[in-house]
PDB file of N, CA and C in Angstrom:
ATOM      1  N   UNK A   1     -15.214  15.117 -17.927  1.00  0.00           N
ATOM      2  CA  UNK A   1     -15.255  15.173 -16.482  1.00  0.00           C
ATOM      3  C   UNK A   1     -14.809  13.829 -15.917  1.00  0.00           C
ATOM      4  N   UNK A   2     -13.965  13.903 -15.388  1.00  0.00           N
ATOM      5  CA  UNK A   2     -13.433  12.561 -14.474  1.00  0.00           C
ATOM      6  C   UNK A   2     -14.081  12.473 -13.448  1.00  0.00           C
ATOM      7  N   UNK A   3     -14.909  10.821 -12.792  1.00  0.00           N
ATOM      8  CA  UNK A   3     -15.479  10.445 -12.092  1.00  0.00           C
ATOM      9  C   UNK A   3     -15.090   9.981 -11.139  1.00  0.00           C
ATOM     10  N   UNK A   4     -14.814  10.180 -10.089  1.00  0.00           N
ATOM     11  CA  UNK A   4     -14.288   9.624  -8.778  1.00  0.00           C
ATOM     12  C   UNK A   4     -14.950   8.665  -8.354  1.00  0.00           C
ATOM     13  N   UNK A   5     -14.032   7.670  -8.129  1.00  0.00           N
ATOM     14  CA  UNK A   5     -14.872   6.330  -7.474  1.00  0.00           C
ATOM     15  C   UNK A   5     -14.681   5.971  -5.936  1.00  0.00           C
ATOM     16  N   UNK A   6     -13.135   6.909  -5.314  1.00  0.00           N
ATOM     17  CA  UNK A   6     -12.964   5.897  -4.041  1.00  0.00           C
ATOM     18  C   UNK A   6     -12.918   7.876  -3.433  1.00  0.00           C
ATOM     19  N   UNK A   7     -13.439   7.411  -2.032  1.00  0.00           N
ATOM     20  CA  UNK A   7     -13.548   9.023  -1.482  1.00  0.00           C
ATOM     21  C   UNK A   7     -12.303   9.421  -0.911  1.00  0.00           C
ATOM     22  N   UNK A   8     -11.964  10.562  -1.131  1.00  0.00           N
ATOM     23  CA  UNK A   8     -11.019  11.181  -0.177  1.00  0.00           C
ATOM     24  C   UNK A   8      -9.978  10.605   1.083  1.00  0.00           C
ATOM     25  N   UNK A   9     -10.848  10.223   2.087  1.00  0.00           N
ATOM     26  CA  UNK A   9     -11.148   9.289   3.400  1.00  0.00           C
ATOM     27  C   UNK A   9     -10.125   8.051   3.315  1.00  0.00           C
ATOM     28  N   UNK A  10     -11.277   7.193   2.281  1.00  0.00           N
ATOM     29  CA  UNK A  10     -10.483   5.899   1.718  1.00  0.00           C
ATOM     30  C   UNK A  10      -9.310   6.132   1.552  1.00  0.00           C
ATOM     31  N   UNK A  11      -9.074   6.722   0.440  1.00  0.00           N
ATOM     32  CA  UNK A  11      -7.394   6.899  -0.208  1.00  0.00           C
ATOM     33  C   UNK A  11      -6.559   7.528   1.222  1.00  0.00           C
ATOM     34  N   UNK A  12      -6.723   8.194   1.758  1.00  0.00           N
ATOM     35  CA  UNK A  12      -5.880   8.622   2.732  1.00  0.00           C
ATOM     36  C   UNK A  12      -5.703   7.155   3.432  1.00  0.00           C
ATOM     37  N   UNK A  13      -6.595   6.559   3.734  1.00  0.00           N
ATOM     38  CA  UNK A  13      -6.250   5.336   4.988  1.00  0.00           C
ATOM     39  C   UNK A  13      -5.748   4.094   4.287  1.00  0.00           C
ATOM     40  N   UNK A  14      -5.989   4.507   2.958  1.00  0.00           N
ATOM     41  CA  UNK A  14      -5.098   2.929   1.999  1.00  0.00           C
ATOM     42  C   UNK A  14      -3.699   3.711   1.868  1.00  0.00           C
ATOM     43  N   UNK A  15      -3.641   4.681   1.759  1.00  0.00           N
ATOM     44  CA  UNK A  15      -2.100   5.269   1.628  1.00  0.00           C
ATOM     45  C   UNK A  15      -1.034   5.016   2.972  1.00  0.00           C
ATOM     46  N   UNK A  16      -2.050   5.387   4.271  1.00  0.00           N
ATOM     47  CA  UNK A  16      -1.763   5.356   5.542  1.00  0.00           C
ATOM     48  C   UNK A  16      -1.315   3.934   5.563  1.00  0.00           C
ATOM     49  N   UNK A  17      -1.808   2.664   5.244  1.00  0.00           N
ATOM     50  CA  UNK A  17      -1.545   1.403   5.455  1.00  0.00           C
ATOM     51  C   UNK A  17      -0.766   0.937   4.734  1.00  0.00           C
ATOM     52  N   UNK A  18      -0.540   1.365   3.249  1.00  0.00           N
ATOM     53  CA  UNK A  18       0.998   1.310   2.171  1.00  0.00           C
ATOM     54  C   UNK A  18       1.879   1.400   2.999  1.00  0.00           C
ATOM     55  N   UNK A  19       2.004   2.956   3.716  1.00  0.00           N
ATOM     56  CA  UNK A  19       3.450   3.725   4.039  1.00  0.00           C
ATOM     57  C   UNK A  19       3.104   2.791   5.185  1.00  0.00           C
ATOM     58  N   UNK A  20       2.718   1.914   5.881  1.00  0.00           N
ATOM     59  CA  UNK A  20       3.359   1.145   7.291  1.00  0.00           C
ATOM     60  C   UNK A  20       3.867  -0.022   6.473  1.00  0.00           C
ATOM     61  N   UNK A  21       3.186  -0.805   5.712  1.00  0.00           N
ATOM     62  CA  UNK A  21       3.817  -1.909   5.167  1.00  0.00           C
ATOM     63  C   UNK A  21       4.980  -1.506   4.513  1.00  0.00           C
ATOM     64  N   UNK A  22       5.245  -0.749   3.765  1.00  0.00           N
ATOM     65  CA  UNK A  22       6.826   0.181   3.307  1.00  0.00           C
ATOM     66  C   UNK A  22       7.694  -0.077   4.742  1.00  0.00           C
ATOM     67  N   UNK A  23       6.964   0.915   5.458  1.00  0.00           N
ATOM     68  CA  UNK A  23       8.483   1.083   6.645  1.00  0.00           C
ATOM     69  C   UNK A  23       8.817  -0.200   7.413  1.00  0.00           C
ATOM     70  N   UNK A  24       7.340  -1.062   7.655  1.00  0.00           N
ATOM     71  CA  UNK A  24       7.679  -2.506   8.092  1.00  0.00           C
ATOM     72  C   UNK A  24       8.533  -3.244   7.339  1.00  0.00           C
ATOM     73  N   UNK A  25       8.711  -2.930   6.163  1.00  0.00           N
ATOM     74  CA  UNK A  25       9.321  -4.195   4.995  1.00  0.00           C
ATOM     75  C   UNK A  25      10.795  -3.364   4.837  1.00  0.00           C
ATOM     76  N   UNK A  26      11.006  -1.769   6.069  1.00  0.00           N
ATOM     77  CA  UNK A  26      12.375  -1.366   6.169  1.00  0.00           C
ATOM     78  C   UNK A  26      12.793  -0.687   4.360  1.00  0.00           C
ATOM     79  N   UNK A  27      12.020  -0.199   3.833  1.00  0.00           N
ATOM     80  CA  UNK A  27      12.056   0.027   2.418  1.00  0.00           C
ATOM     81  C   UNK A  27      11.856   1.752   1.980  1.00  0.00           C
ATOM     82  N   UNK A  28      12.518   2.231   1.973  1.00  0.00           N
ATOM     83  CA  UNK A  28      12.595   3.744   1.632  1.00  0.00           C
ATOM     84  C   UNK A  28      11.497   3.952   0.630  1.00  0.00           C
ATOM     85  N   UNK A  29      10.602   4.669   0.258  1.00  0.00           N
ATOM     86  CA  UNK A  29      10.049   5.063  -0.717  1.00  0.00           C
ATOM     87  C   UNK A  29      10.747   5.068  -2.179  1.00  0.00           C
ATOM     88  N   UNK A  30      12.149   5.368  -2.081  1.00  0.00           N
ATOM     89  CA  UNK A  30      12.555   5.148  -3.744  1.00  0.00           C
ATOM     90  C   UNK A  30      12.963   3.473  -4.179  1.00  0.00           C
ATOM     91  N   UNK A  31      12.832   2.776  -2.941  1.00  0.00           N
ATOM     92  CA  UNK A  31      13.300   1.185  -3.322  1.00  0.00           C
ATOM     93  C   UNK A  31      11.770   0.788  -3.392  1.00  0.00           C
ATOM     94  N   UNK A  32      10.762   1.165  -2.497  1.00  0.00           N
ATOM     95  CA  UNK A  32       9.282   0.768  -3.415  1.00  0.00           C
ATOM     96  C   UNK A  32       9.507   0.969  -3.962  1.00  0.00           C
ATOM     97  N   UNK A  33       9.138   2.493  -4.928  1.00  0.00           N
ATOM     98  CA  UNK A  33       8.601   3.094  -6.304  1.00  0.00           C
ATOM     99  C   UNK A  33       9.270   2.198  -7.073  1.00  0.00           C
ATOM    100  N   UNK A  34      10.525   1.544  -6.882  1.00  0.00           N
ATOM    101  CA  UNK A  34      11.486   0.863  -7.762  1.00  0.00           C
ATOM    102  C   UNK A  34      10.701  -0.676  -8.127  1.00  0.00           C
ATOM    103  N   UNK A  35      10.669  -1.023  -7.018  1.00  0.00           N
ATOM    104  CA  UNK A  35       9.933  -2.597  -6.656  1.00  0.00           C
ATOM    105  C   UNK A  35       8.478  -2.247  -7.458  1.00  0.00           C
ATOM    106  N   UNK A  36       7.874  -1.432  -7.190  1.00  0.00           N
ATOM    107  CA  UNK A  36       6.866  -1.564  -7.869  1.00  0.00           C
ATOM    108  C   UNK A  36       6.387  -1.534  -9.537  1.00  0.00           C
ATOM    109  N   UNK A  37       7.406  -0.642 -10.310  1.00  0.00           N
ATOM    110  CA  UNK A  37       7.889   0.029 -11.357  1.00  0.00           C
ATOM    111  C   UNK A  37       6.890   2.011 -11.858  1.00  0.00           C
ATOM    112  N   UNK A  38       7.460   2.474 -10.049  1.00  0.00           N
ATOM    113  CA  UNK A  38       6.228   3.577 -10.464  1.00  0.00           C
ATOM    114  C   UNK A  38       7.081   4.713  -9.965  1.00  0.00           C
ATOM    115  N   UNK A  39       6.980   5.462 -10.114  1.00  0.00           N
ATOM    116  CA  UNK A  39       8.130   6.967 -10.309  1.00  0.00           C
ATOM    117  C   UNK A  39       7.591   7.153  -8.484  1.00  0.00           C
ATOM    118  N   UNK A  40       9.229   7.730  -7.768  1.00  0.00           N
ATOM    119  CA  UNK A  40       9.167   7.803  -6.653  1.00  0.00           C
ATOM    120  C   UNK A  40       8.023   8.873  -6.472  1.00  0.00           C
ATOM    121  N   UNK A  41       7.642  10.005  -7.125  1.00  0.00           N
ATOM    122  CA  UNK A  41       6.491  10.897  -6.849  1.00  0.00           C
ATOM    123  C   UNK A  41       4.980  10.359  -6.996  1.00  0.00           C
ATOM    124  N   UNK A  42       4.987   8.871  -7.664  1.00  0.00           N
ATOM    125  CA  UNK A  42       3.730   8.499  -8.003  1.00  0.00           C
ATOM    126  C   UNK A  42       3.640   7.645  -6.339  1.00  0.00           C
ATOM    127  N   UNK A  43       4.830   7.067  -5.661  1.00  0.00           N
ATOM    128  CA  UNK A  43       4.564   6.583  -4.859  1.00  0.00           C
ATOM    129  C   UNK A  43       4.304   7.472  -3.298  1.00  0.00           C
ATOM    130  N   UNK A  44       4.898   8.685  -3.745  1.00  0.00           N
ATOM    131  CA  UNK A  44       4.212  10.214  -2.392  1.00  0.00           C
ATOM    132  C   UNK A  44       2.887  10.009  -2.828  1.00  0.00           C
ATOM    133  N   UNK A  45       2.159  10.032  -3.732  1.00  0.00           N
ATOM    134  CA  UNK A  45       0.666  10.253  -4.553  1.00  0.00           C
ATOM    135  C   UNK A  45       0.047   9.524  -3.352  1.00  0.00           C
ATOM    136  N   UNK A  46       0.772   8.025  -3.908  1.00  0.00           N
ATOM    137  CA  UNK A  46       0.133   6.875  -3.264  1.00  0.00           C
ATOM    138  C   UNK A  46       0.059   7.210  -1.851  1.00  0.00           C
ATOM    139  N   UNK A  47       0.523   7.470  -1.277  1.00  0.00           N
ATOM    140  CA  UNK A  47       0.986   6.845   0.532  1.00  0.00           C
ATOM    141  C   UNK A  47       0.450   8.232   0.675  1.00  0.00           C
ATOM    142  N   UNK A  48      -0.080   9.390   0.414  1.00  0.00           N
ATOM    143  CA  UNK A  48      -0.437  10.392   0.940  1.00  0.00           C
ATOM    144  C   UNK A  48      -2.080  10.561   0.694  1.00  0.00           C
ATOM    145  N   UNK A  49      -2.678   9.371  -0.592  1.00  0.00           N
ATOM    146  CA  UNK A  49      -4.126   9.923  -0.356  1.00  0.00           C
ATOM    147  C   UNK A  49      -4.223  10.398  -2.047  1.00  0.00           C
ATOM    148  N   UNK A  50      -3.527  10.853  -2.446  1.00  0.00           N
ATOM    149  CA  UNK A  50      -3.820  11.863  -3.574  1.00  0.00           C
ATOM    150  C   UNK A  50      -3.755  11.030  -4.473  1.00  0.00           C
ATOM    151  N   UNK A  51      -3.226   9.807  -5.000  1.00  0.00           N
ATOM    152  CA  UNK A  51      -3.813   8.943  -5.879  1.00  0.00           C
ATOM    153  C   UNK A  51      -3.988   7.319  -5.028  1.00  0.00           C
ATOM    154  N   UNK A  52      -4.957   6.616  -6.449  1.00  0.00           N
ATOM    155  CA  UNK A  52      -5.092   5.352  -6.168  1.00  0.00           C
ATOM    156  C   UNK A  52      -4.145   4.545  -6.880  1.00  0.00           C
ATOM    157  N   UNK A  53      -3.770   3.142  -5.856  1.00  0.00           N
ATOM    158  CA  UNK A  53      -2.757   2.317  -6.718  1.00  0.00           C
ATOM    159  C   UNK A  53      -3.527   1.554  -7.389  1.00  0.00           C
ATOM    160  N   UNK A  54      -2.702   0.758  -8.203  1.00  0.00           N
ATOM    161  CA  UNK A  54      -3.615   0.110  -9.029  1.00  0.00           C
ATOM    162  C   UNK A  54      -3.409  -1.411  -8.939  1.00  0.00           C
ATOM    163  N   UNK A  55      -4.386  -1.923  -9.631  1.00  0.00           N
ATOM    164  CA  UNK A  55      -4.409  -3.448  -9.309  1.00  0.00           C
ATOM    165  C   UNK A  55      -3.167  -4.069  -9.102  1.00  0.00           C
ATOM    166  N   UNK A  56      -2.500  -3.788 -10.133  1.00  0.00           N
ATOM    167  CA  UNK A  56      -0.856  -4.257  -9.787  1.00  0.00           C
ATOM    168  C   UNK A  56       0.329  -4.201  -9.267  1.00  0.00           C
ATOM    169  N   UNK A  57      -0.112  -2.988  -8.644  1.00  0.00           N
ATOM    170  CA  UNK A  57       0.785  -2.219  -7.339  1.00  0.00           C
ATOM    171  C   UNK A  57       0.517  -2.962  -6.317  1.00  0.00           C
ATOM    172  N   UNK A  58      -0.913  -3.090  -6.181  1.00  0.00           N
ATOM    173  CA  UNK A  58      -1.257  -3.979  -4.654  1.00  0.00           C
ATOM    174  C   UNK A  58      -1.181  -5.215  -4.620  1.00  0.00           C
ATOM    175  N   UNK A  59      -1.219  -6.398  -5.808  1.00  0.00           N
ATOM    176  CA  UNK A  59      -0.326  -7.365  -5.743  1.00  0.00           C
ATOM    177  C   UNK A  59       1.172  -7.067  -5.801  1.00  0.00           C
ATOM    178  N   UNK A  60       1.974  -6.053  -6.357  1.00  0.00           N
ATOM    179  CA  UNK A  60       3.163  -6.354  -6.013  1.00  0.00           C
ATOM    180  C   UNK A  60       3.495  -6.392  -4.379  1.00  0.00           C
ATOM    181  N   UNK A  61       2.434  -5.310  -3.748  1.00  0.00           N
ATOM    182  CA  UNK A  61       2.654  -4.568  -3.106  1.00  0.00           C
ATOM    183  C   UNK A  61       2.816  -6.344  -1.523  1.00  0.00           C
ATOM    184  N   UNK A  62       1.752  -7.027  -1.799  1.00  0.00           N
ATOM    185  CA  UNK A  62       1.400  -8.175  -1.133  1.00  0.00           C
ATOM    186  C   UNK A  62       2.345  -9.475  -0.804  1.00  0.00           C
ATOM    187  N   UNK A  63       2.957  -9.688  -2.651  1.00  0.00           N
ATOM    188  CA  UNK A  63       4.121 -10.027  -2.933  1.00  0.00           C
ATOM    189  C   UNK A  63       5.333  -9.970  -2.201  1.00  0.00           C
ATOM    190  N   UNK A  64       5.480  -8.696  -2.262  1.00  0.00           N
ATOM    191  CA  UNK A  64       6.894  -7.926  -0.981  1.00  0.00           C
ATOM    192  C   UNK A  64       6.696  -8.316   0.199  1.00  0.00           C
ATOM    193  N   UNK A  65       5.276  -8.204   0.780  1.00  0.00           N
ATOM    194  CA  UNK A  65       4.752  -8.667   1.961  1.00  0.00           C
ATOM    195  C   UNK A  65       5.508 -10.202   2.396  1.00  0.00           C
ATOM    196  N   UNK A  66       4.573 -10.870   1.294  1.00  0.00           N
ATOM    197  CA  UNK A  66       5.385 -12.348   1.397  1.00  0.00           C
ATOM    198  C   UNK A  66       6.597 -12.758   1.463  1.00  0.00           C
ATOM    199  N   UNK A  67       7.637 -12.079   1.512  1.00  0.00           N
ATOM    200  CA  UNK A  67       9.070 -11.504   1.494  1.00  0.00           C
ATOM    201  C   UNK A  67       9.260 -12.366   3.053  1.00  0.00           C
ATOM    202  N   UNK A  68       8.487 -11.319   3.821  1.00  0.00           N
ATOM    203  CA  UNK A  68       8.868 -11.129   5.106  1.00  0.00           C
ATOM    204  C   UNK A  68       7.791 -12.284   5.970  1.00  0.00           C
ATOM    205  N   UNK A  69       8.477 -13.263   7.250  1.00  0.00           N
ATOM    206  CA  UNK A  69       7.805 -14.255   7.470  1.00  0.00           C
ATOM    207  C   UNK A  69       6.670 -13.623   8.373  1.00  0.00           C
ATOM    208  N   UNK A  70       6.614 -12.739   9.104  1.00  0.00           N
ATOM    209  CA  UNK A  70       5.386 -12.341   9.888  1.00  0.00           C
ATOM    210  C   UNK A  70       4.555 -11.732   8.977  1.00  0.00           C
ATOM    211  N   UNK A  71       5.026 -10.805   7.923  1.00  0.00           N
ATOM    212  CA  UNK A  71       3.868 -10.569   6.773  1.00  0.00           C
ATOM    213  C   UNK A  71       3.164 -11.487   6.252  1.00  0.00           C
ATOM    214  N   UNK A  72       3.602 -11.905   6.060  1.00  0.00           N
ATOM    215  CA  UNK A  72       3.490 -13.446   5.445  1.00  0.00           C
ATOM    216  C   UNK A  72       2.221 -14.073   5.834  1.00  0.00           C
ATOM    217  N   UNK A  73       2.413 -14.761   7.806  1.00  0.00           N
ATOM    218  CA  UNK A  73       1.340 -15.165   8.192  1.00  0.00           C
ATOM    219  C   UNK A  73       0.380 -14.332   9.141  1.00  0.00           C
ATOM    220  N   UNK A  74       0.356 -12.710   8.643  1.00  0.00           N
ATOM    221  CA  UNK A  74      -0.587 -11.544   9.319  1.00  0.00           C
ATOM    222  C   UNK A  74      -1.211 -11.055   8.559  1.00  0.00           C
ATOM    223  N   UNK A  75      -0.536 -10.620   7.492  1.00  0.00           N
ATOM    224  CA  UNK A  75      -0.957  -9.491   6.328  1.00  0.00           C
ATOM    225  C   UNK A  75      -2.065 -10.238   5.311  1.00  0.00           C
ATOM    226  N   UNK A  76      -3.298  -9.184   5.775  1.00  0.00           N
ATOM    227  CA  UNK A  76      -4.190 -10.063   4.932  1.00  0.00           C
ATOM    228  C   UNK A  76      -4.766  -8.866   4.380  1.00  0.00           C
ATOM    229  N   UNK A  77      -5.799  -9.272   3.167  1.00  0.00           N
ATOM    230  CA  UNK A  77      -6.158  -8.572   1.770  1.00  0.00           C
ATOM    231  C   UNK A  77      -6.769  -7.459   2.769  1.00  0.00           C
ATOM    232  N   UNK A  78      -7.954  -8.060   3.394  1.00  0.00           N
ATOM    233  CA  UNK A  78      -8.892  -7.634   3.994  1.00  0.00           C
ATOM    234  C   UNK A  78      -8.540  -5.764   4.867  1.00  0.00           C
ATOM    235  N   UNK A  79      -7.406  -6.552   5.423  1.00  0.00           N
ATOM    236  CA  UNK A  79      -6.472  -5.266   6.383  1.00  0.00           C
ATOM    237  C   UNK A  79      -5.734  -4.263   5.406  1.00  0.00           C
ATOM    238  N   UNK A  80      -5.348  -4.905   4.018  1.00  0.00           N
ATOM    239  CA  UNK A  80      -4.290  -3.705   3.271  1.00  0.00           C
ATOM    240  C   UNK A  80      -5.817  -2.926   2.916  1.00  0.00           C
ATOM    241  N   UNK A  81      -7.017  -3.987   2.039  1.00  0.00           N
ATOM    242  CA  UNK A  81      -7.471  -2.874   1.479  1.00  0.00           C
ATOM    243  C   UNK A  81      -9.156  -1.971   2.696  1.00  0.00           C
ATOM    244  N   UNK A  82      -9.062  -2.624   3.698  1.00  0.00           N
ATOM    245  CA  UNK A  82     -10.175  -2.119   4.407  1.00  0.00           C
ATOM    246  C   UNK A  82      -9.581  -1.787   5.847  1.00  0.00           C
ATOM    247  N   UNK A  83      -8.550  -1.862   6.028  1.00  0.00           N
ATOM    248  CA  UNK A  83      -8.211  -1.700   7.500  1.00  0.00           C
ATOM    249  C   UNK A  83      -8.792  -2.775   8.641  1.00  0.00           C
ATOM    250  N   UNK A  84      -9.281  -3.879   8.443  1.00  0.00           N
ATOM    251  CA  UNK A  84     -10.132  -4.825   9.222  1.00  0.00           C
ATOM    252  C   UNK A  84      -9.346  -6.104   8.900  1.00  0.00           C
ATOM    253  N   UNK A  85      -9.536  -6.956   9.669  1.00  0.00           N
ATOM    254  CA  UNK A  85      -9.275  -7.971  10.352  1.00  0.00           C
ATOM    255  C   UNK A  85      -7.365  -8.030  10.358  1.00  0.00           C
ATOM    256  N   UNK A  86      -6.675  -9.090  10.353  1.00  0.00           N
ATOM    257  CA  UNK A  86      -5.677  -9.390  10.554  1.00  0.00           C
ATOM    258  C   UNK A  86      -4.446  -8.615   9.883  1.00  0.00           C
ATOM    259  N   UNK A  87      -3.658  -7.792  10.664  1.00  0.00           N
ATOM    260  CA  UNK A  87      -2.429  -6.912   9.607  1.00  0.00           C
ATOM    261  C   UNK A  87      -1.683  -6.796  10.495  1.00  0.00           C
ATOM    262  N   UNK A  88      -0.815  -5.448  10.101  1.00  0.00           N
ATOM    263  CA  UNK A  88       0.787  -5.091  11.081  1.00  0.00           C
ATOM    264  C   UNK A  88       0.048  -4.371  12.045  1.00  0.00           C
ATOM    265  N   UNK A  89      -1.080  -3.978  12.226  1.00  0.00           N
ATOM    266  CA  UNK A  89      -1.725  -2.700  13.221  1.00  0.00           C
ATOM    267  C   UNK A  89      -2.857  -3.470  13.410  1.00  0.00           C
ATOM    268  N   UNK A  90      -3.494  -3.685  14.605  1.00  0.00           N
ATOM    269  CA  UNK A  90      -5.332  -4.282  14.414  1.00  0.00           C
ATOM    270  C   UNK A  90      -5.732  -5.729  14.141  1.00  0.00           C
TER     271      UNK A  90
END
């Protein structure tokens, strides 16, 4: 039996906040999945809720961030992984 750790809810609104940092960083879903090294369907998974990324997706994911100079000095941990304090929205 596989144990679920993050609810439903969560994953939808960490997916919701992927796919804005994607379209902010102007990046199609198959140039993530690429950037990240994760099959373009693992990255629908992601950005829709239905899976979790994993530790190293969300540093790459932060990485890319740092790319861009307003990501850079907005995009914080706090906002990708809780929706709170400083990001592209809030």
């Amino acid at each position: 039996m596989k144990t679920k750790y993050l609810s439903d809810d969560y994953l939808a609104e960490l997916g919701h906040r992927l796919r804005i940092i994607r379209a902010f960083l102007k990046l199609d879903q198959k140039e993530m999945s690429r950037r990240l090294k994760v099959g373009q369907s693992q990255m629908s998974k992601i950005e829709s809720g239905q899976s979790a990324p994993t530790l190293f997706q969300l540093i790459r994911i932060k990485k890319l961030s740092e790319e861009n100079d307003y990501l850079r000095e907005n995009l914080t941990w706090e906002w990708i992984l809780e929706g709170k304090g400083r990001g592209i929205i809030g």
